[in-house]
Protein backbone atom coordinates (compact mmCIF):
# COMPACT_ATOMS: atom_id res chain seq x y z
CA UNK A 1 141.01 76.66 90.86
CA UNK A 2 142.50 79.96 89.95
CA UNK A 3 140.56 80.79 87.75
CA UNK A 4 137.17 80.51 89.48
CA UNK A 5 138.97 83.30 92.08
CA UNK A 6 139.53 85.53 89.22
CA UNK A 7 136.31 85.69 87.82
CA UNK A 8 134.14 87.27 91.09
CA UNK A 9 137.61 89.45 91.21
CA UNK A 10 136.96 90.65 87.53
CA UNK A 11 133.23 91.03 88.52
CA UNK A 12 134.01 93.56 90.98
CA UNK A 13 136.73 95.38 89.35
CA UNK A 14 134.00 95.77 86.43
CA UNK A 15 131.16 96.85 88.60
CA UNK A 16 133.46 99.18 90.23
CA UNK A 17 134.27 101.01 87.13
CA UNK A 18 130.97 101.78 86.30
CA UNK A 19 130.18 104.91 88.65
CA UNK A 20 129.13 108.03 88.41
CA UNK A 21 131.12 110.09 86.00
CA UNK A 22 129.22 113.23 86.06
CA UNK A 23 126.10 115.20 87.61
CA UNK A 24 122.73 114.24 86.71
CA UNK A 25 120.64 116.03 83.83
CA UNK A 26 117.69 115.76 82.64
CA UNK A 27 117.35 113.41 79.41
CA UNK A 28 117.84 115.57 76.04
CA UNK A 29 114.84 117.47 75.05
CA UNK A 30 113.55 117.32 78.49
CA UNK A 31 113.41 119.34 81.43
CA UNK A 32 113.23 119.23 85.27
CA UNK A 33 109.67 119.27 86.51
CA UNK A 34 107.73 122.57 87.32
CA UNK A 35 107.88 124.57 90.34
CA UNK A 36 105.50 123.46 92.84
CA UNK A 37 102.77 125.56 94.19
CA UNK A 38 103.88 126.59 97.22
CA UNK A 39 107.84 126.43 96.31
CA UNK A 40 110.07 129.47 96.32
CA UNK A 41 111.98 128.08 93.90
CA UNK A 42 112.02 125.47 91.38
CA UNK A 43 113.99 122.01 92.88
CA UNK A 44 117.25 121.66 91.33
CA UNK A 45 117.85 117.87 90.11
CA UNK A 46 120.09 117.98 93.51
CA UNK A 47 117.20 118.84 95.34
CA UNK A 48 115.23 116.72 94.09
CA UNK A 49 117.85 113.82 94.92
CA UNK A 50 118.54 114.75 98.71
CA UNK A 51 115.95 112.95 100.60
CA UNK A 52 113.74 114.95 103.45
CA UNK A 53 115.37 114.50 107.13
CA UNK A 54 112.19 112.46 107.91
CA UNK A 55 113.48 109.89 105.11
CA UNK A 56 116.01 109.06 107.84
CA UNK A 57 115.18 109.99 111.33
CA UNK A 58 117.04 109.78 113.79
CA UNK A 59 117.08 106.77 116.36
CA UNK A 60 116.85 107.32 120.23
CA UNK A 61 118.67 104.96 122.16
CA UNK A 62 117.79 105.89 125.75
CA UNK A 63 117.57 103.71 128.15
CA UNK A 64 115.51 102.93 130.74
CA UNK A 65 117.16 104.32 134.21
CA UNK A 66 114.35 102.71 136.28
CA UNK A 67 111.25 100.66 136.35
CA UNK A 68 108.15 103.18 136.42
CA UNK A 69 104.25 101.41 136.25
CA UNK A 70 102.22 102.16 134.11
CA UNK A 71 99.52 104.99 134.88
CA UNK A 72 96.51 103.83 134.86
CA UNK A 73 94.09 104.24 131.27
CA UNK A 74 90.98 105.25 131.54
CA UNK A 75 89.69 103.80 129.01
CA UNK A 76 90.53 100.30 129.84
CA UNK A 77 87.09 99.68 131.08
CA UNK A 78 85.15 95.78 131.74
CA UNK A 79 82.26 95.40 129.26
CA UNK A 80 79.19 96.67 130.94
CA UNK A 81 77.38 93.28 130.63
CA UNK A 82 80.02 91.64 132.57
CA UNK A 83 82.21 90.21 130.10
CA UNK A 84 79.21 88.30 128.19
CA UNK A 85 79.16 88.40 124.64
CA UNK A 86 76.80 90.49 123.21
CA UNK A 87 73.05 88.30 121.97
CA UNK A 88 72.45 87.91 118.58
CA UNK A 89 69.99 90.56 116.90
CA UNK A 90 66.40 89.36 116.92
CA UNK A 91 65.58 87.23 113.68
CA UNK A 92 69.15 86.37 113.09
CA UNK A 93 69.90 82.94 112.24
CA UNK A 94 72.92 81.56 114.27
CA UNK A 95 73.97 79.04 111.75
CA UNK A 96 73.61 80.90 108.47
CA UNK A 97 77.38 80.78 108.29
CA UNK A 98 79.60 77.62 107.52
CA UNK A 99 82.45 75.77 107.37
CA UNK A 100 81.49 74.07 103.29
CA UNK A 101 84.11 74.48 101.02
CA UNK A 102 82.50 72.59 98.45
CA UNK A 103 80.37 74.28 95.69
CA UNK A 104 78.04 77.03 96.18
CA UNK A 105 74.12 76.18 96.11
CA UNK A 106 71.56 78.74 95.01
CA UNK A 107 68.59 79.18 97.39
């Protein structure tokens, strides 16, 4: 029984030792990449690891202080044949399309 608490214990203790021990470098023989374009500088490998503010925006947790309707859209309009759906193009055939799910026939 003990011994199936010290393994996950021995887990962690190993995965915990295995941090970061120094900055990050390019791999030997390489460098960082180029400047870009419109960069004043070229991106230290710092840089390049800080993410943008808009990686993490921030949330907006106000709350509603009182009930306000909606204004009205203008675009919410009724279809302008009255809510019919609109006829099918002349010489279209209204049951060219079906429900088969066997094999294809050529016509």
């Amino acid at each position: 029984m003990r011994l199936s608490l010290a393994v996950p214990l021995v887990a962690v203790a190993l995965l915990a030792a295995c941090g970061k021990v120094a900055d990050l470098k390019p791999a030997p023989g390489q460098s960082l990449p180029v400047k870009p374009m419109l960069a004043r500088s070229t991106p230290t490998a710092a840089d390049l690891l800080t993410p943008p503010p808009n990686a993490h925006p921030e949330r907006v947790d106000e709350l509603m202080k009182k009930s306000e309707p909606r204004a009205q859209d203008p675009f919410d309009l009724p279809p302008p044949s009255g809510g019919a759906a609109p006829a099918l193009p002349a010489g279209s055939d209204p049951y060219a399309v079906t429900n088969d799910t066997g094999p294809a026939t050529p016509k």
